[in-house]
Protein backbone atom coordinates (compact mmCIF):
# COMPACT_ATOMS: atom_id res chain seq x y z
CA UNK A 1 -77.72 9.96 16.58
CA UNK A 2 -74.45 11.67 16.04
CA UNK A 3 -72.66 9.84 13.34
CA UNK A 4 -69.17 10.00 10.71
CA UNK A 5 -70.03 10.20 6.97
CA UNK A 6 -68.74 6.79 6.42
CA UNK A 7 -71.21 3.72 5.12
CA UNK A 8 -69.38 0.21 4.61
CA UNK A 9 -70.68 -3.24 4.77
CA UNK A 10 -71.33 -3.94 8.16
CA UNK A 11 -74.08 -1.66 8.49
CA UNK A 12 -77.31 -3.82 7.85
CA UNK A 13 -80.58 -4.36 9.85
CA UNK A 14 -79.75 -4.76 13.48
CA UNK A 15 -76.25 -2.23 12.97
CA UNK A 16 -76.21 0.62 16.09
CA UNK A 17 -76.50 2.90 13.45
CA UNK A 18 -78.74 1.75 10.41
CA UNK A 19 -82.17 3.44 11.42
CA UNK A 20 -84.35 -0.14 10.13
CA UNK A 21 -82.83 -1.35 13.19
CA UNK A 22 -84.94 0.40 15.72
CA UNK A 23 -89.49 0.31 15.30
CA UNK A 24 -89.45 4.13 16.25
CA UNK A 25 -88.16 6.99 14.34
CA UNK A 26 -84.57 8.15 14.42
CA UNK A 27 -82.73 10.95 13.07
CA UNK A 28 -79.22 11.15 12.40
CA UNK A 29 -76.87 13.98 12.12
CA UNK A 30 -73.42 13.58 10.23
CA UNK A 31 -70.63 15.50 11.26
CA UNK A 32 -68.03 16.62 8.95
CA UNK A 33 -64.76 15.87 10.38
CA UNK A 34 -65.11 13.31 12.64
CA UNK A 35 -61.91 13.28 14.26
CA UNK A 36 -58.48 15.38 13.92
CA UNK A 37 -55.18 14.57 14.48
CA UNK A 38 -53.42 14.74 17.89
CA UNK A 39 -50.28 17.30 16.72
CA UNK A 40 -48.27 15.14 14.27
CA UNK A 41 -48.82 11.46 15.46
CA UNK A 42 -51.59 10.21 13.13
CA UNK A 43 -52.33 7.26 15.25
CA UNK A 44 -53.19 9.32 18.41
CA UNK A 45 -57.00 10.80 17.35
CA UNK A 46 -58.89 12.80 18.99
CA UNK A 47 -62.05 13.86 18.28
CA UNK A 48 -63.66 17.02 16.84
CA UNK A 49 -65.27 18.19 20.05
CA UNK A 50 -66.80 21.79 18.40
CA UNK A 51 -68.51 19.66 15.58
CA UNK A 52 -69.86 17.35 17.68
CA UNK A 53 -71.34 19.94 20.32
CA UNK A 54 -72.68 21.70 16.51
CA UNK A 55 -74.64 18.37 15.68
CA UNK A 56 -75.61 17.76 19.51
CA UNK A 57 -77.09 21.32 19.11
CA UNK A 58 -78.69 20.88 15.75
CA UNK A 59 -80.21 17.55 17.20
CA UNK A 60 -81.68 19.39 20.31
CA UNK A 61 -83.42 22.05 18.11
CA UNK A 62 -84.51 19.41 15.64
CA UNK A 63 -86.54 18.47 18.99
CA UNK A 64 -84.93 14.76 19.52
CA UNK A 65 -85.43 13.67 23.25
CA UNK A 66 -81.96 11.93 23.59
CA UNK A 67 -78.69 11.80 21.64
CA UNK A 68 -76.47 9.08 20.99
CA UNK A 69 -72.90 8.71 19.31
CA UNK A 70 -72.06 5.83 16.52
CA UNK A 71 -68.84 5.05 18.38
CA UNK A 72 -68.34 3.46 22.26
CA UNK A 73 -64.95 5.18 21.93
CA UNK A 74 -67.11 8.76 22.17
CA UNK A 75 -67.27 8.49 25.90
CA UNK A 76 -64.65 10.47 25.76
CA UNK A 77 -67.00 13.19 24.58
CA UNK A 78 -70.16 12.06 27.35
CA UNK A 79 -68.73 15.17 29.75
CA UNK A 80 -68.38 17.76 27.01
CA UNK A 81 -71.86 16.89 24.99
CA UNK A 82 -74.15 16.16 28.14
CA UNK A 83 -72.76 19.88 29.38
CA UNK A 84 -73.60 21.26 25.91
CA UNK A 85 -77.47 20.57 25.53
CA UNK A 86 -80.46 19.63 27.74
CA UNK A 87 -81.77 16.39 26.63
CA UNK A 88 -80.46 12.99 27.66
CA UNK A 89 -76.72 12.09 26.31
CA UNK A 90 -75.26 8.78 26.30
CA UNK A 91 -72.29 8.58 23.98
CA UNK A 92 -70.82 5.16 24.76
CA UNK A 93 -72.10 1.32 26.00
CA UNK A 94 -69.43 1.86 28.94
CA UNK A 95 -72.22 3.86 30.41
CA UNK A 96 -73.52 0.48 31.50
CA UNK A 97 -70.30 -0.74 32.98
CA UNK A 98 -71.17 0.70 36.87
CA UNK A 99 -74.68 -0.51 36.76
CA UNK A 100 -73.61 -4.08 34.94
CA UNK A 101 -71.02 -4.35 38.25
CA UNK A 102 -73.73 -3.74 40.63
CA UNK A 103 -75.83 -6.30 39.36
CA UNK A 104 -73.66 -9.40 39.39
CA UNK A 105 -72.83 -11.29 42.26
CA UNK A 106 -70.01 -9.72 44.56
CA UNK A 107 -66.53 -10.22 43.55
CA UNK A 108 -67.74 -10.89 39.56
CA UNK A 109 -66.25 -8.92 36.76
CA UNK A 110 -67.34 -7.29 33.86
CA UNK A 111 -65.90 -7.92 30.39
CA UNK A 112 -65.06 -5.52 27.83
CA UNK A 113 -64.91 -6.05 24.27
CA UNK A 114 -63.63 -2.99 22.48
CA UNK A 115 -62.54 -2.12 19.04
CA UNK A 116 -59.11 -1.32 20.27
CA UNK A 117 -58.21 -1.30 23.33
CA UNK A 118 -55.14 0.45 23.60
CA UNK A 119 -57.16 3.36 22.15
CA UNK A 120 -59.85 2.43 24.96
CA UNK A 121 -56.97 2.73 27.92
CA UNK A 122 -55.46 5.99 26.41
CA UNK A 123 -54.22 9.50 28.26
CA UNK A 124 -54.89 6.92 31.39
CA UNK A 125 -57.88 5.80 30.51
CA UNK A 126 -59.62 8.98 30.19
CA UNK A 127 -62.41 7.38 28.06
CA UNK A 128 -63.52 4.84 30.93
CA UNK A 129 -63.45 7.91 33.43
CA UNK A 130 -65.44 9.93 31.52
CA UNK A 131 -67.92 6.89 31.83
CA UNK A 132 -67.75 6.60 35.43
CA UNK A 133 -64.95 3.50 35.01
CA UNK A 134 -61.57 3.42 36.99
CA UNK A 135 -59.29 2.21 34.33
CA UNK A 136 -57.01 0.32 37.71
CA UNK A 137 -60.68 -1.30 38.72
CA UNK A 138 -59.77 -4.72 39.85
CA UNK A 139 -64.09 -5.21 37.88
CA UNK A 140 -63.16 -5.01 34.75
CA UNK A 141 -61.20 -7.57 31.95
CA UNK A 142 -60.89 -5.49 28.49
CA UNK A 143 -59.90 -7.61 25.18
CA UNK A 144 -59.38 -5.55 21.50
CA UNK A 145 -60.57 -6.83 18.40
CA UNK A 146 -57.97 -5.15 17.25
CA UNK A 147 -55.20 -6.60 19.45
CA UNK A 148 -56.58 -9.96 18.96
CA UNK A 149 -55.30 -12.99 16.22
CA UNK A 150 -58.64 -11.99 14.22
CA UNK A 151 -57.62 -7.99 13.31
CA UNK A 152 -57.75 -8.40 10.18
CA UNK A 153 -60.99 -10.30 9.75
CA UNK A 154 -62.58 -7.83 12.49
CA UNK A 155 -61.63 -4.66 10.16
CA UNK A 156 -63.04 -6.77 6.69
CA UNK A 157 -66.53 -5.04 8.24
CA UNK A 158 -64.96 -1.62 6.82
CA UNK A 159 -65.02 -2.93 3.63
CA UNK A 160 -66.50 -0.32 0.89
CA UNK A 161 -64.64 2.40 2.45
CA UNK A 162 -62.35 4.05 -0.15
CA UNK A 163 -59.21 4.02 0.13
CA UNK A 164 -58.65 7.99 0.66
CA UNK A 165 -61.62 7.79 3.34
CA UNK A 166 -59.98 5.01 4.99
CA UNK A 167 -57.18 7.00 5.01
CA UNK A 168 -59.29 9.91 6.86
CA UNK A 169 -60.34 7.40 9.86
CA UNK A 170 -57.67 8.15 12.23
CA UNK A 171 -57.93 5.16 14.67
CA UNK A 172 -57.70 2.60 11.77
CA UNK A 173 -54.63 1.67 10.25
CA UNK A 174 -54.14 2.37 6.36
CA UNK A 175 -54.41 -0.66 4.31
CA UNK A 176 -56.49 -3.18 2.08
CA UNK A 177 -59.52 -4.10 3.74
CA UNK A 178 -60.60 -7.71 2.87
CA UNK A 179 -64.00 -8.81 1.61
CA UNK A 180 -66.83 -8.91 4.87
CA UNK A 181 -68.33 -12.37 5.86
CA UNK A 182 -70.78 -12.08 8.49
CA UNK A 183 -70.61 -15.56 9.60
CA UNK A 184 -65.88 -15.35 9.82
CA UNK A 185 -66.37 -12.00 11.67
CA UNK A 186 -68.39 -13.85 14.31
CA UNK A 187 -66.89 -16.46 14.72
CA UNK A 188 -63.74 -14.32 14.89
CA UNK A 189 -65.88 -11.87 17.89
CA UNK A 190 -67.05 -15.00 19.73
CA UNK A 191 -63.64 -17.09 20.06
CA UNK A 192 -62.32 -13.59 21.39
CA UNK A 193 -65.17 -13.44 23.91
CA UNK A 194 -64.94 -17.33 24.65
CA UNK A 195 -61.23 -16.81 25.32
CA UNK A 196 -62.04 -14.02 27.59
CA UNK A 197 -64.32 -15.82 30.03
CA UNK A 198 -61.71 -19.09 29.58
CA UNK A 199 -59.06 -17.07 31.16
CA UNK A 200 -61.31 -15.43 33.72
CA UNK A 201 -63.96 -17.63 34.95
CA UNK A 202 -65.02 -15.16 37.27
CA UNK A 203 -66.58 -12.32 34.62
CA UNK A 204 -69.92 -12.75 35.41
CA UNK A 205 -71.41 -10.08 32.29
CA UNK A 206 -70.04 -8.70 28.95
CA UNK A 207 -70.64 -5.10 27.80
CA UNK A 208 -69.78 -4.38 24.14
CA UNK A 209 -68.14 -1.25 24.11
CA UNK A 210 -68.34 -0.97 19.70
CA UNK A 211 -71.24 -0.15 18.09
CA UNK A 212 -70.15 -2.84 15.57
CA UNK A 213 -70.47 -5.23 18.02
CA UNK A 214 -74.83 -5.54 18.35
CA UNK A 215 -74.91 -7.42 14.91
CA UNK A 216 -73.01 -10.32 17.31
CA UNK A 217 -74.19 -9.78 20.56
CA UNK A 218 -77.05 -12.68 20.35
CA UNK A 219 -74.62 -15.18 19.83
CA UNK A 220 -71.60 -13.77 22.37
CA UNK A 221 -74.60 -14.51 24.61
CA UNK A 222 -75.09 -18.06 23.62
CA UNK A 223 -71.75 -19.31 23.68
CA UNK A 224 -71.28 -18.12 27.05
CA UNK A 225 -73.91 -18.25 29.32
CA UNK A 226 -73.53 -14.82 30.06
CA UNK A 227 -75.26 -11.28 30.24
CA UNK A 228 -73.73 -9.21 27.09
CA UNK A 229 -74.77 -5.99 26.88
CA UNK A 230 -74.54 -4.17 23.73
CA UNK A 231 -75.37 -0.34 22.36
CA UNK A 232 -78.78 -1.21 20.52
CA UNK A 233 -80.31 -2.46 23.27
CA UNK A 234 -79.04 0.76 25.12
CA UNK A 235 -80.40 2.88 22.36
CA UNK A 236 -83.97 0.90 22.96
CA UNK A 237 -84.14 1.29 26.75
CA UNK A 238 -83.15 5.34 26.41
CA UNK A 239 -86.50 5.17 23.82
CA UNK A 240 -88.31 3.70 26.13
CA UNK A 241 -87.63 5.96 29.20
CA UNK A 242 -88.26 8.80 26.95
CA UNK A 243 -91.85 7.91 25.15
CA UNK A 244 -94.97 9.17 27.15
């Protein structure tokens, strides 16, 4: 697992990328600089393709049978690291997007939930493409945590990140981040996915595109009804296809 050097609250048993969460062995890499700026504009990332082919790399000779990413926003990496090395790589959850479309009824969509979905729908949605996703598919509803009424008590996860690292984390805005309650943030995650389905009664499965998001995931599912697919569970089916 290909991760940033950043640990803050949020990551507990049952976190994408706390290794207690999985019952077989992980190993994860950190890279360096995560991400580097996009010529002057700070709030346009991009991220730090050479390191992340380094770690990829590192992984493969380390003799891991698949490699994973600690962000859904990576897809935009899956072309670049699956070229780079010969195992298995799935960077993002919007892997499962295609397959979660083929396997609800005709004329269903799938729901996103993102981070941020303007970063998500960026350079014209290069991120979703590089996942096998139209970003014009008629499929596909996306809704931001971060472009929701609960931003702020979304981002109180961060907390413990100093303030010069937060400062480092180029897709998140610079600012105090509040004290983390599991319970607010999902309540804050399910009214956003509740709201979703409200509006379109016709999404008929959710895929969580943040790894943030798996801590949440059995209770998006039992408020709506629905399928919600989220990057643990991902992580566990790669294992399994894998083990021999």
């Amino acid at each position: 697992m290909i991760v940033d050097k950043v640990w803050y609250a949020a990551i507990v048993k049952g976190h994408h990328a706390y290794a207690g969460t999985y019952d077989f062995p992980i190993r994860i890499k950190f890279v360096k600089s995560y991400s580097i700026k996009a010529g002057k504009d700070f709030n346009s990332p991009q991220f730090n393709v050479q390191e992340f082919i380094k770690a990829a790399k590192e992984l493969e000779e380390e003799g891991v049978k698949a490699i994973t990413c600690d962000c859904g926003l990576t897809g935009d990496l899956q072309e670049e690291l699956v070229d780079a090395v010969d195992i298995p790589v799935f960077t993002s959850n919007l892997l499962i997007v295609p397959l979660a479309l083929r396997i609800v009824k005709r004329g269903r969509k799938i729901g996103i939930l993102t981070n941020d979905a303007e970063f998500l729908l960026r350079d014209n949605g290069r991120i979703l493409r590089n996942c096998g996703i139209e970003p014009q598919c008629s499929g596909i509803v996306i809704r931001g945590m971060k472009q929701s009424e609960y931003r702020e008590v979304w981002e109180t996860q961060n907390q413990g990140i100093g303030e010069e690292e937060w400062k480092k984390w180029a897709f998140l805005p610079v600012g105090k981040i509040g004290e983390f309650n599991f319970q607010k943030v999902e309540e804050a995650i399910v009214s956003v996915a509740k709201k979703m389905v409200a509006e379109n009664s016709d999404i008929g499965a959710i895929v969580l595109e943040c790894t943030e998001m798996p801590l949440y995931a059995k209770a998006i599912r039992k408020e709506t009804g629905l399928l919600v697919f989220d990057s643990v569970s991902l992580v566990k089916y790669i294992h399994a296809a894998t083990i021999y």
